[in-house]
Protein backbone atom coordinates (compact mmCIF):
# COMPACT_ATOMS: atom_id res chain seq x y z
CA UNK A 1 -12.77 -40.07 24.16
CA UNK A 2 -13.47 -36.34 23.60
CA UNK A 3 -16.60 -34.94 22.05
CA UNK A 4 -16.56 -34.16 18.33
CA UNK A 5 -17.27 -30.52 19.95
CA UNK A 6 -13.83 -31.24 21.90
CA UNK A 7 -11.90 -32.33 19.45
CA UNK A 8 -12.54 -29.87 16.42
CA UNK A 9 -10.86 -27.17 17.98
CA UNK A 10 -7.56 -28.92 18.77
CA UNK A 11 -7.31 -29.68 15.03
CA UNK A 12 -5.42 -27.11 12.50
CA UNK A 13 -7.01 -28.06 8.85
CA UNK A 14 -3.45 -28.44 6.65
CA UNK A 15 -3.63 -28.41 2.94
CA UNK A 16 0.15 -27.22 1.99
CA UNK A 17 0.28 -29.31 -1.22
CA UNK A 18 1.73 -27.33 -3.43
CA UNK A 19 -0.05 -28.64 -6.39
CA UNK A 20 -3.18 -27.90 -4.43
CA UNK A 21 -5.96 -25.66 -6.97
CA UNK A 22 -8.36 -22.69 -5.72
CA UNK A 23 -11.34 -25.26 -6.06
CA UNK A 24 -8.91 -27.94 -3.40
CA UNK A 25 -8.29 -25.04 -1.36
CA UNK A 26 -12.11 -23.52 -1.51
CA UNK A 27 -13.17 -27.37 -0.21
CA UNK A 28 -10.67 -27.31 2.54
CA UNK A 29 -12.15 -23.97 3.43
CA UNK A 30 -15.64 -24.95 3.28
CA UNK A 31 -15.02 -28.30 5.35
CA UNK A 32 -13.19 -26.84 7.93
CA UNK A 33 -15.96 -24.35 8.48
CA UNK A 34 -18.69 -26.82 8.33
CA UNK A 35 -17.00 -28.95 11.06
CA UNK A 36 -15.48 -25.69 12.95
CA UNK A 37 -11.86 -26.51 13.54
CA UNK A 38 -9.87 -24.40 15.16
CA UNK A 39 -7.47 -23.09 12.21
CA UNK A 40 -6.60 -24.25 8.65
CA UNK A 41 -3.09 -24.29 7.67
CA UNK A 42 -2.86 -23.24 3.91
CA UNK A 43 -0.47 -21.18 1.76
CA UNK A 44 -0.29 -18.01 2.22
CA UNK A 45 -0.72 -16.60 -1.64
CA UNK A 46 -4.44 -18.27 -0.68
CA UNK A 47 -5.49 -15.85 2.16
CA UNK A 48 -7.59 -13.46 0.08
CA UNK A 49 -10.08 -17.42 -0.77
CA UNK A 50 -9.72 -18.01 2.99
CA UNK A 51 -11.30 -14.35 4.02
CA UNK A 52 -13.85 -14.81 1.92
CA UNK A 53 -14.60 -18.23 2.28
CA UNK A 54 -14.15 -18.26 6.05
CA UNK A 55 -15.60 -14.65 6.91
CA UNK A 56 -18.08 -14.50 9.72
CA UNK A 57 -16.90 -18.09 11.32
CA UNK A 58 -14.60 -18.68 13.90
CA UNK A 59 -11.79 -20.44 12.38
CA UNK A 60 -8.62 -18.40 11.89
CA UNK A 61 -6.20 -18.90 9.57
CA UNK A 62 -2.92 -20.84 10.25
CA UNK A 63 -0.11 -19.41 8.51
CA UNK A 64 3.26 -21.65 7.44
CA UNK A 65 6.36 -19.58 7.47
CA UNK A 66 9.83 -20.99 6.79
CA UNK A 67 8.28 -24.10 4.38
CA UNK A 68 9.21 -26.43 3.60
CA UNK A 69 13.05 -26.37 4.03
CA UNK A 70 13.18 -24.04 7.16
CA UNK A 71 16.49 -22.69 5.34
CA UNK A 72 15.60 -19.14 4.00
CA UNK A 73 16.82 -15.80 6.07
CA UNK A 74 15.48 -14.81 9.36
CA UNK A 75 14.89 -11.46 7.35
CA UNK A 76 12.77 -13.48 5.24
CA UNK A 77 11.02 -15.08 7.80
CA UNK A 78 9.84 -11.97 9.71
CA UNK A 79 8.78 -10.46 6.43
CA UNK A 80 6.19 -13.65 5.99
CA UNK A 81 5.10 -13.38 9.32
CA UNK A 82 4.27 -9.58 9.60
CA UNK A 83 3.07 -10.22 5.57
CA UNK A 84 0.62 -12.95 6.98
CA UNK A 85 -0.92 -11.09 9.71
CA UNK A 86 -1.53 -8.37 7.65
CA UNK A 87 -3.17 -10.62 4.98
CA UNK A 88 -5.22 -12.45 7.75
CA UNK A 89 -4.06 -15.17 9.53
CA UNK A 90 -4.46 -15.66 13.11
CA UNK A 91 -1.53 -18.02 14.23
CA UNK A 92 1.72 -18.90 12.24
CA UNK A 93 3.74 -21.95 12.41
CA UNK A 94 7.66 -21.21 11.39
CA UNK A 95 10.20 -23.65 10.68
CA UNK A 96 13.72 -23.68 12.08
CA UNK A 97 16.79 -23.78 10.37
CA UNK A 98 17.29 -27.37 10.85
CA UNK A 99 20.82 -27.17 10.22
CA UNK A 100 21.72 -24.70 12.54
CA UNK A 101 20.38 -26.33 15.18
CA UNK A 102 21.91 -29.67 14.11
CA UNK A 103 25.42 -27.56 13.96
CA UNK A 104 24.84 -26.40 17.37
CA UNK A 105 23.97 -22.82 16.23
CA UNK A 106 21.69 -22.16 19.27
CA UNK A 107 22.03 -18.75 20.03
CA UNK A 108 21.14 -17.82 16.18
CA UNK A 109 18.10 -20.29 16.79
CA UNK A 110 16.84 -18.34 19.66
CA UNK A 111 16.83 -15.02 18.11
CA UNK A 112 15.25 -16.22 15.38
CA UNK A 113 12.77 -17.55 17.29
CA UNK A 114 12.34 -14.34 19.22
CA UNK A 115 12.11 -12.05 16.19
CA UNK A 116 9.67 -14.49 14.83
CA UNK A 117 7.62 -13.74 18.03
CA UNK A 118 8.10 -10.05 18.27
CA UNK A 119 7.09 -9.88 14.31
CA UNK A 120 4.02 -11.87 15.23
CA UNK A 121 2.60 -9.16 17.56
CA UNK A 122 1.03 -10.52 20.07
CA UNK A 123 -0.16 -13.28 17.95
CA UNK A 124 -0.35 -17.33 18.50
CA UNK A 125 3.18 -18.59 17.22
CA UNK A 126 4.22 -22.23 17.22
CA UNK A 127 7.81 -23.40 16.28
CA UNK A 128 8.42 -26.47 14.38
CA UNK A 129 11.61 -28.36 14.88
CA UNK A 130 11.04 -31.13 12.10
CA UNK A 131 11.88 -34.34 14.71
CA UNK A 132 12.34 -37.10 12.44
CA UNK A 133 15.70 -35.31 11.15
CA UNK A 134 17.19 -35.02 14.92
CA UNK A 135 17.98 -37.15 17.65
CA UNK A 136 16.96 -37.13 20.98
CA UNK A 137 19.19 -34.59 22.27
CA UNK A 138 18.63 -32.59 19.74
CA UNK A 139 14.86 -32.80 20.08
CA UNK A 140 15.45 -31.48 23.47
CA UNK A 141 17.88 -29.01 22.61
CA UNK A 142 14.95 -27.57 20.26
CA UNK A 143 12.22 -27.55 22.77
CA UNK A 144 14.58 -25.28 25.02
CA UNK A 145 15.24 -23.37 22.47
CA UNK A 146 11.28 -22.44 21.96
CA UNK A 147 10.95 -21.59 25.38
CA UNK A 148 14.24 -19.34 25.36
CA UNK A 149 12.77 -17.44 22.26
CA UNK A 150 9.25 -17.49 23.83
CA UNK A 151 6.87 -18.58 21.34
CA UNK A 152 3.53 -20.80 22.36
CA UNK A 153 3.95 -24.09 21.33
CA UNK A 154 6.37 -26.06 19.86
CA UNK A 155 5.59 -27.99 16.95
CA UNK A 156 6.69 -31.75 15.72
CA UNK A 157 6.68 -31.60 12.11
CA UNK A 158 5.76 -30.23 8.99
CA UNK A 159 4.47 -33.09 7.17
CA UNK A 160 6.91 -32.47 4.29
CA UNK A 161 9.29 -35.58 5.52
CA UNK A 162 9.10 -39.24 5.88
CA UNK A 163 7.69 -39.25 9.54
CA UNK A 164 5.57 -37.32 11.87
CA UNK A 165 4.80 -37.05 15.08
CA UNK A 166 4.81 -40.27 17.75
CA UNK A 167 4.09 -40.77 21.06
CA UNK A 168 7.99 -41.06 22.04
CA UNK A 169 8.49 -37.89 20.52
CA UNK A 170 5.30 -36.35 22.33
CA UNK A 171 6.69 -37.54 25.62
CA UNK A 172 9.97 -36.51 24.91
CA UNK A 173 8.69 -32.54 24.10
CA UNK A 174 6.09 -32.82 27.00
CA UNK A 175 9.05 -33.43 29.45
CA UNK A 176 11.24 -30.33 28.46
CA UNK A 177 8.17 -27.59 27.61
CA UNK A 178 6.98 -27.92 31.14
CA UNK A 179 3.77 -25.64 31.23
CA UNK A 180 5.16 -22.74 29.95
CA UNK A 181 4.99 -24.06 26.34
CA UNK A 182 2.21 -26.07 24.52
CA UNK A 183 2.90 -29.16 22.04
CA UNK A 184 1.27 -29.41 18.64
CA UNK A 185 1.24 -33.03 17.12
CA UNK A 186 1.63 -32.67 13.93
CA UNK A 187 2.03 -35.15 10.26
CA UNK A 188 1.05 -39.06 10.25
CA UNK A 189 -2.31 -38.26 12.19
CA UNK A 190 -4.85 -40.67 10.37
CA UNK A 191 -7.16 -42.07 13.13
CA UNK A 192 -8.75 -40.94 15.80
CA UNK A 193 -7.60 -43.16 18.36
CA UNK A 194 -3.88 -41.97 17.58
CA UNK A 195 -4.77 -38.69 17.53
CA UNK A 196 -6.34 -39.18 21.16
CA UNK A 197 -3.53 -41.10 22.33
CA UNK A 198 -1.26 -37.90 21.33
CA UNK A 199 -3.81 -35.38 22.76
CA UNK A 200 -3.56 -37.77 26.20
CA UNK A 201 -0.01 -37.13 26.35
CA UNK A 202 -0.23 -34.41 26.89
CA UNK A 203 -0.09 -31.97 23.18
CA UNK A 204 -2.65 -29.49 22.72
CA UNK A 205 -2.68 -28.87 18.65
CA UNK A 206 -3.09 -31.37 16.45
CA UNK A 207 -2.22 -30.31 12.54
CA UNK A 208 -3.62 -32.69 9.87
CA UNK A 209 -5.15 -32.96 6.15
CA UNK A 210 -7.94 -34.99 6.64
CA UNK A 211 -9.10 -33.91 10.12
CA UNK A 212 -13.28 -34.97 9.24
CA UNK A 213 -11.99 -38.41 9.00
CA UNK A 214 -10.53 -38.59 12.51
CA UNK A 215 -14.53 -37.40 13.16
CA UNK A 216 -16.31 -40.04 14.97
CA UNK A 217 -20.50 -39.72 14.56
């Protein structure tokens, strides 16, 4: 098992709830500096709390583009991301059009991704393909698609649907990003020993919303 001083800085600190309140939010902030993780994934209208509340630490801020549905514009989506970098964050996770992939629309996927990329400057960017809507092949059609549009890692889920991320799926992704392309883990991580098991396969991000209970002391 990894150390606690390991493990925190695999983790990216999600609270997307949209119900979530500035005092939620200003906890998440506080816990995820108190236990040094390496992001936290929050909304973006919250950035101005996050600055404050994380200034002077080292965890960035994770921003979600695309969310939930993955659905709106590429327009739209490079307007978030260069919006988010200029309000702070450090990384961005987008969402792809889940339908265009699933229609076979790859070549509009890839540009997306790449604009995505190019609007991120230089930036970490991770791509989420949303795996418990796809099959297999398309799975695999989505990881080559992140390495065609050259963004860092490629990203299970958002959380939003019925299922996360498993250690088929994990394999599966491993297999096609070869090492030009990390793997973030990401919704249904509630123990630590799952969250190892994923992080032994091979991923190198793990997003989830109670990451100081996967904390073993």
């Amino acid at each position: 098992m990894r150390t606690n001083e390991e493990f925190v800085k695999t983790i990216d600190a999600t609270l997307l709830l949209p119900n979530a309140t500035e005092s939620d939010i200003r906890q998440h902030l506080l816990t995820a500096r108190k236990y040094g993780f390496k992001t936290v994934a929050i909304g973006c209208a919250w950035f101005p709390v996050a600055c404050e509340v994380l200034a002077d630490s080292e965890v960035g801020i994770d921003a979600p583009i695309g969310f939930p549905s993955g659905y709106t514009t590429t327009e739209c989506k490079v307007f978030e991301t260069i919006d988010a970098f200029a309000k702070g964050a450090a990384e961005a996770d987008m969402l792809i059009n889940i339908g265009w992939l699933r229609s076979g629309r790859y070549d509009d996927i890839a540009e997306e991704i790449r604009r995505f990329v190019a609007a991120a400057g230089g930036r970490v960017t991770k791509v989420i393909l949303e795996t418990s809507y796809l099959s297999d092949e398309e799975k695999i059609q989505g990881v080559r698609l992140v390495k065609r549009g050259g963004a860092d890692f490629v990203k299970t889920s958002t959380g939003f649907t019925s299922s996360g991320a498993t250690e088929s799926d994990i394999r599966l992704m491993m297999r096609e990003a070869g090492d030009s392309l990390q793997v973030k883990a990401s919704g249904g991580i509630r123990n630590r020993e799952f969250a190892e098991k994923l992080l032994d396969l091979g991923a190198t991000r793990l997003g989830a919303s109670h990451p100081e209970r996967l904390l073993s002391f």
